[in-house]
Protein backbone atom coordinates (compact mmCIF):
# COMPACT_ATOMS: atom_id res chain seq x y z
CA UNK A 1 11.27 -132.12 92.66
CA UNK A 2 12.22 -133.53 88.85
CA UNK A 3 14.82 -135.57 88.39
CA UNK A 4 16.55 -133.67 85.50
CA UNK A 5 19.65 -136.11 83.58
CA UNK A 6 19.76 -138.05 87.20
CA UNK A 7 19.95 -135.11 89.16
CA UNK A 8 17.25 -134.29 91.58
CA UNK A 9 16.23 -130.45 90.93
CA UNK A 10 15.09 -128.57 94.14
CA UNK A 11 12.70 -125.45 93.26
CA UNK A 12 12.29 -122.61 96.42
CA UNK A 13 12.80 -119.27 97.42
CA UNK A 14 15.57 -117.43 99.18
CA UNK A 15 15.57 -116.71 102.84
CA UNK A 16 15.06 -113.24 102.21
CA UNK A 17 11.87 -114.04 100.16
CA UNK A 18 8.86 -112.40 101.73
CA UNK A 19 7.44 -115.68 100.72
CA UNK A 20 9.57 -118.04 102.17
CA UNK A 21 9.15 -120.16 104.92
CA UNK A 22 11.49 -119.75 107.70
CA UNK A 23 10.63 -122.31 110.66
CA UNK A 24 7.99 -125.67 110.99
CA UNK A 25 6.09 -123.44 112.90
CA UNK A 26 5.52 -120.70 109.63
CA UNK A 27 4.67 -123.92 107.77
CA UNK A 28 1.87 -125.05 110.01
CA UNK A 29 0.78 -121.92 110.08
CA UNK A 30 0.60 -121.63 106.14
CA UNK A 31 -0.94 -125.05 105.64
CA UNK A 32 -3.39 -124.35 108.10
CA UNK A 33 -4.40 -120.86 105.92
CA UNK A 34 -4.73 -122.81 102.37
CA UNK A 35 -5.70 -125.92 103.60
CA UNK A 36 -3.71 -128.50 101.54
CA UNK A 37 -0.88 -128.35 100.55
CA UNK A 38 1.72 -131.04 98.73
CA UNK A 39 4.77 -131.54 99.60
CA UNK A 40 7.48 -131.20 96.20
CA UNK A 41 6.71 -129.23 92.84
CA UNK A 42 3.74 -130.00 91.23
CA UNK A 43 1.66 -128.88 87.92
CA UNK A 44 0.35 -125.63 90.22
CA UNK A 45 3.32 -122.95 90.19
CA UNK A 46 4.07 -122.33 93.76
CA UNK A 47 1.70 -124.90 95.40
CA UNK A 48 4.14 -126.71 97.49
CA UNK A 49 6.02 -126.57 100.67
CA UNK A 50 9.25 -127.02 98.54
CA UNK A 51 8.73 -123.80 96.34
CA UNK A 52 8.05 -122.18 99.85
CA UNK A 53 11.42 -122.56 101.37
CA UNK A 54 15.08 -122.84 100.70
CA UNK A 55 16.69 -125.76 98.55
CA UNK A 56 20.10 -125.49 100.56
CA UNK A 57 18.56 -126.60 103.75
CA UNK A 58 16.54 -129.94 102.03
CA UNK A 59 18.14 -133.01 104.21
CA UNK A 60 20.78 -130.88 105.94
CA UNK A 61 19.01 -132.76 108.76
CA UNK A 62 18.74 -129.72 110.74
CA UNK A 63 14.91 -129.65 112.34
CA UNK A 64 15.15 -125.75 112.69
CA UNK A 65 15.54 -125.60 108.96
CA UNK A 66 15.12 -128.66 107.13
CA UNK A 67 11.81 -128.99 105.08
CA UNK A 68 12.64 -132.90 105.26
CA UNK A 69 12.63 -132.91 109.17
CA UNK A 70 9.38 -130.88 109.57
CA UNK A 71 7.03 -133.39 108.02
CA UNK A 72 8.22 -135.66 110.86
CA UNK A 73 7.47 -133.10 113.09
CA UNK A 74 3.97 -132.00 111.46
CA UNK A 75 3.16 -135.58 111.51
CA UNK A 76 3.96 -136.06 115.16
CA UNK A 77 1.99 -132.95 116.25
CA UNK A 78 -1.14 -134.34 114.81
CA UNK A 79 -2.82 -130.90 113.85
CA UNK A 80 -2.10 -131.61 110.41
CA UNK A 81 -2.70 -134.84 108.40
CA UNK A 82 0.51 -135.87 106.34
CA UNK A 83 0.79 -139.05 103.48
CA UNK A 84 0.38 -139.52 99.91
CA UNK A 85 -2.69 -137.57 99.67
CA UNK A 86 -2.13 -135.69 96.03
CA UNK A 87 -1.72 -138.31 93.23
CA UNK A 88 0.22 -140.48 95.38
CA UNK A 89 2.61 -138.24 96.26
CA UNK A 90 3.24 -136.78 99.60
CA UNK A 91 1.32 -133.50 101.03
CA UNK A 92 -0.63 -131.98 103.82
CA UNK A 93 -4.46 -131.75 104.99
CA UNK A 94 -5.46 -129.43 107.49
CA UNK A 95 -8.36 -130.37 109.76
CA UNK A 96 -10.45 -128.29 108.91
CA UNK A 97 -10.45 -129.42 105.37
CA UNK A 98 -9.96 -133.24 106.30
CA UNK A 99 -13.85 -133.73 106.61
CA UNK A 100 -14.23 -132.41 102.84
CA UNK A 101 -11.23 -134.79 101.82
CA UNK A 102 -12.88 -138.20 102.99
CA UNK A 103 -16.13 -137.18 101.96
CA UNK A 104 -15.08 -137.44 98.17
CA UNK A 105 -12.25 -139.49 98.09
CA UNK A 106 -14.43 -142.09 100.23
CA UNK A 107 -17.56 -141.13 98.31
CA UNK A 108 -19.20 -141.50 101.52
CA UNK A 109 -18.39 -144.46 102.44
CA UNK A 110 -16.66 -145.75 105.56
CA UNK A 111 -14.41 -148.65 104.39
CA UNK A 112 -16.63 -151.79 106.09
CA UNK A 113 -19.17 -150.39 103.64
CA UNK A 114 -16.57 -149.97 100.78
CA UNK A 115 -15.86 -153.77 100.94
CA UNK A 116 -19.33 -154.45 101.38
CA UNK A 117 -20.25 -152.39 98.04
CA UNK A 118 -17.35 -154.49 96.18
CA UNK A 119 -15.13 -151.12 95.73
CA UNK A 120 -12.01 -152.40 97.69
CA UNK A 121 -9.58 -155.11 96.94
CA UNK A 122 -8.82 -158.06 99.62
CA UNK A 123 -5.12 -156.61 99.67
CA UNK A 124 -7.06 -153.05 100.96
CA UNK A 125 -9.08 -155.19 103.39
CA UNK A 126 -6.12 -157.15 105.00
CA UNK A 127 -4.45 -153.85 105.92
CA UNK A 128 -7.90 -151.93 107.27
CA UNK A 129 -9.03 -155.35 108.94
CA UNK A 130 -6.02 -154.58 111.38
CA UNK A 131 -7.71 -150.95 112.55
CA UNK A 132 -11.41 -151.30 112.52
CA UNK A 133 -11.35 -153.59 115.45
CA UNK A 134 -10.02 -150.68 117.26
CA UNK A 135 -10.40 -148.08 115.22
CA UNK A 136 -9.68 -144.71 117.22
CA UNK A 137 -6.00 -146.46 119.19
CA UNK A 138 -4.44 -148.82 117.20
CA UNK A 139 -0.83 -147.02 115.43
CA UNK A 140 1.33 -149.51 112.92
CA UNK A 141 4.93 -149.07 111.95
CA UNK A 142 4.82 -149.88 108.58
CA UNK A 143 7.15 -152.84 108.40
CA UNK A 144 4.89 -154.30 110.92
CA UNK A 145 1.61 -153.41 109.21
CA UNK A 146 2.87 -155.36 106.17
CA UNK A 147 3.59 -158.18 108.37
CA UNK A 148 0.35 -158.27 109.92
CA UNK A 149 -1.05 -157.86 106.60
CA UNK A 150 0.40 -160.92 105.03
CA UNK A 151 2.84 -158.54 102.44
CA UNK A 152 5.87 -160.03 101.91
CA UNK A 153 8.22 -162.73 100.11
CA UNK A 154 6.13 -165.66 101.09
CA UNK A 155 2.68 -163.47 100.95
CA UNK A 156 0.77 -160.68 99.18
CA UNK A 157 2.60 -158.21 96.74
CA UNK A 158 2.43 -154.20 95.88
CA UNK A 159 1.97 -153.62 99.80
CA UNK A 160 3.95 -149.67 98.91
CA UNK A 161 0.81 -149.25 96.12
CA UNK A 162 -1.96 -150.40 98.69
CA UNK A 163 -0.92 -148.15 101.10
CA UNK A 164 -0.63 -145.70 98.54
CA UNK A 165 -3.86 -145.97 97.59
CA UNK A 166 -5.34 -146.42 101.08
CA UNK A 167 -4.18 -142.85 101.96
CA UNK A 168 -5.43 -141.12 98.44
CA UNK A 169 -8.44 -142.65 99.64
CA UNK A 170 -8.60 -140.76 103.43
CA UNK A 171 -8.62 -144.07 104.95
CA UNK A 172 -4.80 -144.07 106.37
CA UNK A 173 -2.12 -141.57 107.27
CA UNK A 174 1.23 -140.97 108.60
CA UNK A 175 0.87 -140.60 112.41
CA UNK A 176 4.79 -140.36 113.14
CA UNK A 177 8.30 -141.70 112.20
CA UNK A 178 9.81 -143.52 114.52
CA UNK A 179 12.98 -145.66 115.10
CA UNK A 180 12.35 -149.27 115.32
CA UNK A 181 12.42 -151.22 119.04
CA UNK A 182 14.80 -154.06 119.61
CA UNK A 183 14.03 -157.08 122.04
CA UNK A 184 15.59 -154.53 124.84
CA UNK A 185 13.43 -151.79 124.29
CA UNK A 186 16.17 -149.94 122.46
CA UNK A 187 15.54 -147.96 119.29
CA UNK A 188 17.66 -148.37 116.17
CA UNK A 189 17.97 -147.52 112.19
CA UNK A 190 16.46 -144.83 110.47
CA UNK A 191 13.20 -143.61 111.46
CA UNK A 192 9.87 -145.01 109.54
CA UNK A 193 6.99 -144.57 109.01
CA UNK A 194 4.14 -145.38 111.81
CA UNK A 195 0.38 -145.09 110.11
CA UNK A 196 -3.10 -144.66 111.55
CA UNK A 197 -6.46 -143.78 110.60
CA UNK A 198 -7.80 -140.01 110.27
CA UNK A 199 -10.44 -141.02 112.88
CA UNK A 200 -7.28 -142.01 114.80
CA UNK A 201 -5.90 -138.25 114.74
CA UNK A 202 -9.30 -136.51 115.23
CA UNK A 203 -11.92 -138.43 116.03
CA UNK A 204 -14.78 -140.37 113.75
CA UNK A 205 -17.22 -137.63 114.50
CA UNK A 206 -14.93 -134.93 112.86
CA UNK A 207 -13.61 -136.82 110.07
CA UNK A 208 -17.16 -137.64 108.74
CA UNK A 209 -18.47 -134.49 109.07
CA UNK A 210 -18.88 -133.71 105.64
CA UNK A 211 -20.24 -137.30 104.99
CA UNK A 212 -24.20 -135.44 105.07
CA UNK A 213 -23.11 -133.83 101.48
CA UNK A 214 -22.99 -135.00 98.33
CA UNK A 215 -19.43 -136.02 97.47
CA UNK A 216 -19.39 -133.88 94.31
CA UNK A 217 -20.16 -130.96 96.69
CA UNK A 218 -17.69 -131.57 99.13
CA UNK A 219 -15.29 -131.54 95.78
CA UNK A 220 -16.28 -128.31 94.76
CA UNK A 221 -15.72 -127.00 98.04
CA UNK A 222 -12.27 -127.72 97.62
CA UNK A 223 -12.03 -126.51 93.76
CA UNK A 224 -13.52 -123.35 95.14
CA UNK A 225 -11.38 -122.73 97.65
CA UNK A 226 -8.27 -123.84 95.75
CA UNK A 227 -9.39 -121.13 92.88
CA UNK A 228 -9.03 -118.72 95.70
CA UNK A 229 -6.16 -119.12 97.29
CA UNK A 230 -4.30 -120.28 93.95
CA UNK A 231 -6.44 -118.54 91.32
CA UNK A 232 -3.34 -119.49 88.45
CA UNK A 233 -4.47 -123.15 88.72
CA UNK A 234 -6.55 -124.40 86.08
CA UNK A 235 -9.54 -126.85 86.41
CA UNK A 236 -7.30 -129.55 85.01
CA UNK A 237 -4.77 -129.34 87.83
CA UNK A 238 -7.87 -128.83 90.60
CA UNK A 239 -8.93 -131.78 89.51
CA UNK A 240 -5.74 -133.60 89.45
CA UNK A 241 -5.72 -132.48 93.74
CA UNK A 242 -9.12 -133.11 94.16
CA UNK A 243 -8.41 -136.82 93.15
CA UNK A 244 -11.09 -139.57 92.29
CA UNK A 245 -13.74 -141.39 94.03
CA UNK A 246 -13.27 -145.28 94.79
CA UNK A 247 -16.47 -146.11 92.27
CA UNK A 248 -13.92 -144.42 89.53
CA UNK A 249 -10.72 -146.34 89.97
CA UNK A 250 -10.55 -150.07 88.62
CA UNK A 251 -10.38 -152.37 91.49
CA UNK A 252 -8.79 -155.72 91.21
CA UNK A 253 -10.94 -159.08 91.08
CA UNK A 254 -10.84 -160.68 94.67
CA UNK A 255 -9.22 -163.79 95.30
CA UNK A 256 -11.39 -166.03 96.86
């Protein structure tokens, strides 16, 4: 979705396109076939929910046809893992390809053992700290998450990029959006975003699956696979969905 001389530029397919994408339903069911799959335009002709369905019906707010509306309900489901999974931009993870996911993007390693191994920040840690005391229940709206966290005016900074990087790294998703809860109980506002651990969606046992292979394996499963079912993409943009390892980003110094 480029922004082309301010205007947003939607990319897709007519309804009529054998191609297209008619119902949330058809787009489970697609996701679940390749895998992965982002959610705008990216460097891989075609690879996107966007190019899959029809421009005209983006934010029309209409759940039977609205692209927009049925990442809510994909999230909600929980058969498919949703969040900023392909260079920090939103996308889709079946399970059965989850395992493969957190096996290279965690290099192995749960996140206790991350911070242990000095390859997460203390920003990371204050927002993980608030699941792995409960790991497979606890569910954060995010404007409460950063609260917990210590984000804020008066606190930490760049919570939007640590949560960002938190999900390119398989540790959190988006569970749901939800409306937020007055004193009374009653909801209000727009909905937001409420996010969890993998684990959370499908258990530790499943999401760590893949965790008795090498990491660079479990990446080439994925490159393989992705050759397959997109065989125009070229190792450059594989390896741009594929995404790095936490000993290959920079992490920042911790404050003591």
């Amino acid at each position: 979705m480029p922004n082309e001389n301010g205007t947003w530029i939607m990319y897709g397919v007519e309804w009529d396109d054998p191609e297209c994408l008619h119902t949330v339903d058809d787009a489970i069911d697609y996701i679940n076939e390749v895998g992965f799959l982002p959610l705008f335009k990216n460097d891989i002709p075609g690879f996107s929910l966007e190019e899959r369905t029809v421009p005209e019906y983006w934010w029309s707010g209409d759940p039977e046809v609205d692209p927009w509306e049925w990442r809510e309900i994909i999230a909600r489901r929980g058969g498919i893992a949703y969040g900023k999974f392909f260079e920090q931009k939103a996308g889709f993870i079946s399970k059965e390809w989850m395992p493969y996911f957190a096996n290279y993007r965690r290099d192995g390693y749960d996140f206790d053992s991350l911070w242990e191994d000095g390859k997460a920040s203390a920003r990371q840690k204050k927002i993980m700290d608030l699941y792995l005391d409960d790991l497979m229940d606890e569910e954060y709206y995010s404007n409460e998450l950063k609260k917990k966290a210590g984000f804020g005016k008066e606190g930490e900074k760049g919570f939007d990029g640590v949560i960002a990087l938190l999900q390119m790294q398989m540790y959190l998703c988006v569970r749901d959006f939800r409306q937020r809860k007055n004193k009374r109980g009653e909801e209000y506002g727009w909905p937001i975003a409420v996010y969890s651990t993998p684990e959370h969606l499908w258990g530790y046992d499943h999401v760590t699956s893949a965790y008795k292979e090498k990491a660079d394996d479990s990446a080439e499963r994925i490159a393989e696979h992705l050759r397959e079912v997109y065989p125009i993409a070229n190792e450059d943009q594989i390896r741009n969905i594929i995404g790095l390892k936490p000993g290959e980003r920079k992490v920042a110094k911790r404050k003591k």
